[in-house]
Protein backbone atom coordinates (compact mmCIF):
# COMPACT_ATOMS: atom_id res chain seq x y z
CA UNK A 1 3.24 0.23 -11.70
CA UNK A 2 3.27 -1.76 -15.02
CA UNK A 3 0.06 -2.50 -17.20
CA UNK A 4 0.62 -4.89 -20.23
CA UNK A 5 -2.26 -4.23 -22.24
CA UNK A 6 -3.27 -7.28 -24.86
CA UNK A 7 0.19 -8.02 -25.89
CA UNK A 8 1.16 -10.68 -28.67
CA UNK A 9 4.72 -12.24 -29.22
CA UNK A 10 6.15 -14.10 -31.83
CA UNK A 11 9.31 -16.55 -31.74
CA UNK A 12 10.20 -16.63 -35.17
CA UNK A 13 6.92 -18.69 -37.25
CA UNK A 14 5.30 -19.25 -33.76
CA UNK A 15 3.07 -17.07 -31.96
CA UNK A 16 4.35 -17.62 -28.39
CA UNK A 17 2.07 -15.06 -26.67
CA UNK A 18 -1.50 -14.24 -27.82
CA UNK A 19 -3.40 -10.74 -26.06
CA UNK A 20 -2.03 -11.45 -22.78
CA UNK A 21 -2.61 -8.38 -20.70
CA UNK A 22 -1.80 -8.14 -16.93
CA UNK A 23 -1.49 -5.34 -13.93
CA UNK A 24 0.98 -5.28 -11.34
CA UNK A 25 1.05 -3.00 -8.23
CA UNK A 26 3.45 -1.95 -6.45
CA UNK A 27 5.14 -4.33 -3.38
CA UNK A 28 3.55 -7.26 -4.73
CA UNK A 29 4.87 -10.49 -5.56
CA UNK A 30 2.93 -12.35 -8.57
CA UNK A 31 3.01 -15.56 -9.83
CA UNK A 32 2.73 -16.78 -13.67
CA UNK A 33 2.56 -20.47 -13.67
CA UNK A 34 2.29 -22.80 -17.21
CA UNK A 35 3.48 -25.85 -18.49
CA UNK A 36 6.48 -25.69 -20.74
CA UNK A 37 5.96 -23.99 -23.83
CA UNK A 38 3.27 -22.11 -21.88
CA UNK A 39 4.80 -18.82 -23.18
CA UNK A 40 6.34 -18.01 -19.13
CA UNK A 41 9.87 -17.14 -20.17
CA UNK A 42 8.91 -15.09 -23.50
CA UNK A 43 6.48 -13.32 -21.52
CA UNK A 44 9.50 -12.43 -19.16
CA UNK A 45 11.47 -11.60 -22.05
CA UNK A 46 8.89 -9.52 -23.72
CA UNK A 47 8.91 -6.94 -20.34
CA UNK A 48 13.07 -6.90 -20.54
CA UNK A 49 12.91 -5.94 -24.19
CA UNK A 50 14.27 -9.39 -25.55
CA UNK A 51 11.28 -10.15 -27.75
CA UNK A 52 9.51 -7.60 -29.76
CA UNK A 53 5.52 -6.89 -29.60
CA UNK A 54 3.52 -7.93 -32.51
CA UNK A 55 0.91 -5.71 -30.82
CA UNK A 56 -0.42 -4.43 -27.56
CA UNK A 57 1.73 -2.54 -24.67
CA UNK A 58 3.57 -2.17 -22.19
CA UNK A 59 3.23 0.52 -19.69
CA UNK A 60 5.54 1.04 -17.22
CA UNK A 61 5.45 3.48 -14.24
CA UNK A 62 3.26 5.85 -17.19
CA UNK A 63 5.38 5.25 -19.82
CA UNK A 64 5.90 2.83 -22.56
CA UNK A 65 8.10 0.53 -23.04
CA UNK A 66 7.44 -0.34 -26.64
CA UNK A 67 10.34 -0.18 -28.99
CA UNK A 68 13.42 0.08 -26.00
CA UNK A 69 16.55 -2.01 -25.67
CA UNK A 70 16.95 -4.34 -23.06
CA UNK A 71 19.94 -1.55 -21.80
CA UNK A 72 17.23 0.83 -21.88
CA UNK A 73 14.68 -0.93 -20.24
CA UNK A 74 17.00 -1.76 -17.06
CA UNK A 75 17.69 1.89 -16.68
CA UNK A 76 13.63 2.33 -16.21
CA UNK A 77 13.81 0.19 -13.71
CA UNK A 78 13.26 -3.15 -14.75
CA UNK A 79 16.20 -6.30 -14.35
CA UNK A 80 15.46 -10.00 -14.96
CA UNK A 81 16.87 -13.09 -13.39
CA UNK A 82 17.48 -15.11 -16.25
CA UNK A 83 16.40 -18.86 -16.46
CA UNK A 84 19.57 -20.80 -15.90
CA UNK A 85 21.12 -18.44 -14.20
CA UNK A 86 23.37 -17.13 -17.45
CA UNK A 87 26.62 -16.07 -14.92
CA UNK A 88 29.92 -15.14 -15.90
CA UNK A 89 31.42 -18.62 -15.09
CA UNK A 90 35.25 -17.51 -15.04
CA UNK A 91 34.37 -14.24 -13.51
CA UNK A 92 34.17 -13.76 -9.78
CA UNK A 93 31.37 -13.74 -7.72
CA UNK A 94 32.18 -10.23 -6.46
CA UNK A 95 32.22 -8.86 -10.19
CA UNK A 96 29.21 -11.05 -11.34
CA UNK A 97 27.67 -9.06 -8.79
CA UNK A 98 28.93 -5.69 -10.18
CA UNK A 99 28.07 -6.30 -13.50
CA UNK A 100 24.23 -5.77 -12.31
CA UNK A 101 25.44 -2.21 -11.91
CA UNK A 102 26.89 -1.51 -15.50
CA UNK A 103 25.02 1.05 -16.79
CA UNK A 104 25.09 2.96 -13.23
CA UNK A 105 28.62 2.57 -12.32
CA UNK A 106 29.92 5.49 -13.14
CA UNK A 107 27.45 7.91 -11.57
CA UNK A 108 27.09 5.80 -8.39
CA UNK A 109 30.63 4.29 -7.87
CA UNK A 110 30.86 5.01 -4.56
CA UNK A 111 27.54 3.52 -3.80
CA UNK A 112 27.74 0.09 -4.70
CA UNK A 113 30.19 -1.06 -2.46
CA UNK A 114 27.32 -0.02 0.27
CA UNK A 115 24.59 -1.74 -1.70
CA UNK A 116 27.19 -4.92 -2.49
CA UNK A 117 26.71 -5.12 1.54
CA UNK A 118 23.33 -5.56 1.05
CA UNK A 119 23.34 -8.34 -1.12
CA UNK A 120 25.41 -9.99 1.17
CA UNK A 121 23.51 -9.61 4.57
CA UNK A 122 20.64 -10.83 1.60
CA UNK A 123 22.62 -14.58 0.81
CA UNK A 124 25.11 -14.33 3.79
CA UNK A 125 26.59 -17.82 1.93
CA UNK A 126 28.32 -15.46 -0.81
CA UNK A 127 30.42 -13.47 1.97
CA UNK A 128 33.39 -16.20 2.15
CA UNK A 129 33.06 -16.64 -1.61
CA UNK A 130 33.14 -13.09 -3.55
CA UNK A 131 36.62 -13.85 -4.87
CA UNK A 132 35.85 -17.50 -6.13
CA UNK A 133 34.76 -17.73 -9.85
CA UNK A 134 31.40 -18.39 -10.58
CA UNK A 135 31.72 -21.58 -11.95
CA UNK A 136 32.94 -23.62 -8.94
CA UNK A 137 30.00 -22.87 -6.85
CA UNK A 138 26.99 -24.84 -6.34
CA UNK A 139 23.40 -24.25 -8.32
CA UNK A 140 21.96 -23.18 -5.21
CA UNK A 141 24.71 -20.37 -4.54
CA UNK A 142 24.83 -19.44 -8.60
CA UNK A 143 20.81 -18.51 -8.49
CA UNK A 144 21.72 -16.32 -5.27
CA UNK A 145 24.65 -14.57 -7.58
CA UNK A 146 22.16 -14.09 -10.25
CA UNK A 147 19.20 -12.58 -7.65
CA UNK A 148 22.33 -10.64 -5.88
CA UNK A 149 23.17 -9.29 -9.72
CA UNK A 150 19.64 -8.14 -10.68
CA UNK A 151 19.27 -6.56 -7.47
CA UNK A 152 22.50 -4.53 -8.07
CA UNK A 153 20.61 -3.23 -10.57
CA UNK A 154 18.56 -1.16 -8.10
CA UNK A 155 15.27 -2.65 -9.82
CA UNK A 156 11.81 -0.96 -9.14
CA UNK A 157 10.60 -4.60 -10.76
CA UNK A 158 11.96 -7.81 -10.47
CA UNK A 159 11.19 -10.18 -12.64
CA UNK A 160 12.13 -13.71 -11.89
CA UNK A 161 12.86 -16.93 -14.19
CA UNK A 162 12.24 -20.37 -12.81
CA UNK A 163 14.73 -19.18 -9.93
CA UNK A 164 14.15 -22.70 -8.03
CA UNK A 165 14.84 -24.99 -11.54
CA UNK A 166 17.27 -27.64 -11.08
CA UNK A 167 17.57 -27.17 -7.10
CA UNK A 168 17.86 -29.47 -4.11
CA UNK A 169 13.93 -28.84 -2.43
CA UNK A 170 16.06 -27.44 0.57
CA UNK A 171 17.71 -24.32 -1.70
CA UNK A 172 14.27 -23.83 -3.25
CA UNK A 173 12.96 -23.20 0.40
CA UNK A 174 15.57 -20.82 1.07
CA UNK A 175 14.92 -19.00 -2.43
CA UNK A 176 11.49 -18.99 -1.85
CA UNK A 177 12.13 -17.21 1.88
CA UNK A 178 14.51 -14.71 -0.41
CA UNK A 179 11.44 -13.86 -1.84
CA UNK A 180 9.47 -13.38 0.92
CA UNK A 181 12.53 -11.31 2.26
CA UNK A 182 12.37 -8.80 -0.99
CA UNK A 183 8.40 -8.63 -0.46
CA UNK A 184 8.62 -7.68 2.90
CA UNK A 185 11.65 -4.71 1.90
CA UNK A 186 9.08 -3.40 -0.47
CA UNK A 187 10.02 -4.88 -3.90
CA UNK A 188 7.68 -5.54 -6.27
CA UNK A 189 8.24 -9.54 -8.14
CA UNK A 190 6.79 -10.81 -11.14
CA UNK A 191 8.17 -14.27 -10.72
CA UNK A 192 7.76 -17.64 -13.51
CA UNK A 193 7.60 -20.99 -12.00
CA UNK A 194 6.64 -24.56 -12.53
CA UNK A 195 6.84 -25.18 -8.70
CA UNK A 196 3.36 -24.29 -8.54
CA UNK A 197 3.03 -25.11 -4.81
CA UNK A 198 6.26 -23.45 -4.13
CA UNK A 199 5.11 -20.30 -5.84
CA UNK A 200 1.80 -19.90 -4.63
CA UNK A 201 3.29 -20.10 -1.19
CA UNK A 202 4.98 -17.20 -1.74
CA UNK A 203 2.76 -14.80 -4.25
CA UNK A 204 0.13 -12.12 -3.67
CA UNK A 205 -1.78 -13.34 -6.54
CA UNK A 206 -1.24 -15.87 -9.50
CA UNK A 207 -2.12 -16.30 -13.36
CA UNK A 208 -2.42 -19.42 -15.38
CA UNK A 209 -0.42 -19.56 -18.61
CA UNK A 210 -1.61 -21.94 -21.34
CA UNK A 211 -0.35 -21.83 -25.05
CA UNK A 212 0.28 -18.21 -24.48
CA UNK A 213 -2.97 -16.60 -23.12
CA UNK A 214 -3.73 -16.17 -19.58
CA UNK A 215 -6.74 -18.49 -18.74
CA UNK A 216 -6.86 -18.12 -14.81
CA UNK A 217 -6.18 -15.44 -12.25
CA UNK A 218 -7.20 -14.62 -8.78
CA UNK A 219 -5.89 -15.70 -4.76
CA UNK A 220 -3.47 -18.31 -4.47
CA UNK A 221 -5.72 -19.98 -2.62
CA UNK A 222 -8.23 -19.40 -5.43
CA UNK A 223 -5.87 -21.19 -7.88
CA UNK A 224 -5.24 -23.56 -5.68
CA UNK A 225 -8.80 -24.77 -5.24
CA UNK A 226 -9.52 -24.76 -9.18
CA UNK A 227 -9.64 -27.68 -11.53
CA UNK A 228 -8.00 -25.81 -14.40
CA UNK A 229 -4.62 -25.54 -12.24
CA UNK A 230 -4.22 -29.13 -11.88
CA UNK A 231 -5.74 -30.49 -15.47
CA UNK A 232 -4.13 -27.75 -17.29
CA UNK A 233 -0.75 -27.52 -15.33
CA UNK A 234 -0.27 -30.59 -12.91
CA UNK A 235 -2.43 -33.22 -15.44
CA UNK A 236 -4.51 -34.77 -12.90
CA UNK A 237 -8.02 -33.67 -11.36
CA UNK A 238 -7.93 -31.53 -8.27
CA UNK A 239 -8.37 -33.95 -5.18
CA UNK A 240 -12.00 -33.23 -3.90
């Protein structure tokens, strides 16, 4: 489904990403795990077409992705949960929601009040609240809004952006068992977190981030067991 072949990203003077190359297949769920300044989120951002490739590319579904718009890049299939959530705060939750369906609206009006169903049998917390404006609700219920919004977008990938950062540990259980949800309904998740434990709970497989180049991949339970996950990430030595 998408192949980044040996891609390198710069954030102004700083090379943030250095010939990081990575497979996905389809239905899986994968987890990229780093320290801050790791290069997670620009890697993210280089897949939605928010940070242009010094080299390298990105194939997606056989085609590449290389020189497209963000816009563009949603309409091949490809929506991002931002980090922080980045909601409409004086909009509704309802057209928060619909705003994941912009560039679709039109041509599938009559659809999305069907597939805003969905969302909600997805986080059935939002039902009572889809007139309320953004801002008043809780972190926990803003991250479902920005899932529910991405998801309007009909994605064949997800990608996801420290969804569980700044959360009680009880909403990061029940984001991490959205996850698990979207797995098991066939969606395919590339998803960035520094809840390593959390994530690995959740992912088919896992890389290891550090100063933008992937230095470990395999099993959860492969990355689990290795030293370089918990000197390189966590900062202590891996319990024996």
């Amino acid at each position: 489904m998408l192949n980044v072949r040996e891609i390198t990203v710069y954030r102004g003077h700083i090379r943030a990403l250095t010939q990081v190359s990575l497979s996905v297949n389809p239905g899986e769920v994968i987890a990229v795990l780093g320290a801050n300044g790791a290069g997670k989120s620009t890697f993210l951002g280089a897949l939605a077409g928010l940070y242009p490739l010094a080299s390298g590319e990105i194939i997606f579904q056989g085609n590449s992705l290389k020189g497209l718009s963000p816009e563009a890049i949603v309409r091949r299939g490809i929506s991002l949960v931002p980090e922080n959530r980045q909601l409409f705060l004086s909009l509704s939750v309802r057209d928060n929601l619909l705003l994941g369906a912009f560039h679709r609206y039109q041509r599938d009006k009559r659809l999305l009040s069907e597939e805003l169903a969905k969302i909600l049998d997805l986080f059935p917390a939002l039902k009572e609240k889809l007139k309320a404006p953004a801002g008043t609700l809780s972190g926990g219920l803003q991250q479902m809004v920005a899932i529910g919004r991405s998801l309007m977008a009909k994605p064949r990938l997800l990608l996801m952006d420290e969804p569980s950062v700044g959360l009680a540990p009880l909403v990061v259980r029940e984001i991490m068992q959205t996850i698990r949800r979207l797995r098991e309904q066939g969606h395919t998740v590339l998803l960035v977190e520094q809840n390593a434990r959390a994530a690995l709970k959740v992912a088919d497989r896992a890389v290891l981030l550090e100063q933008g180049r992937i230095v470990l991949s395999g099993s959860p339970s492969e990355l689990a067991r290795s030293s370089s996950l918990y000197t390189a990430y966590l900062g202590y030595t891996a319990p024996a």
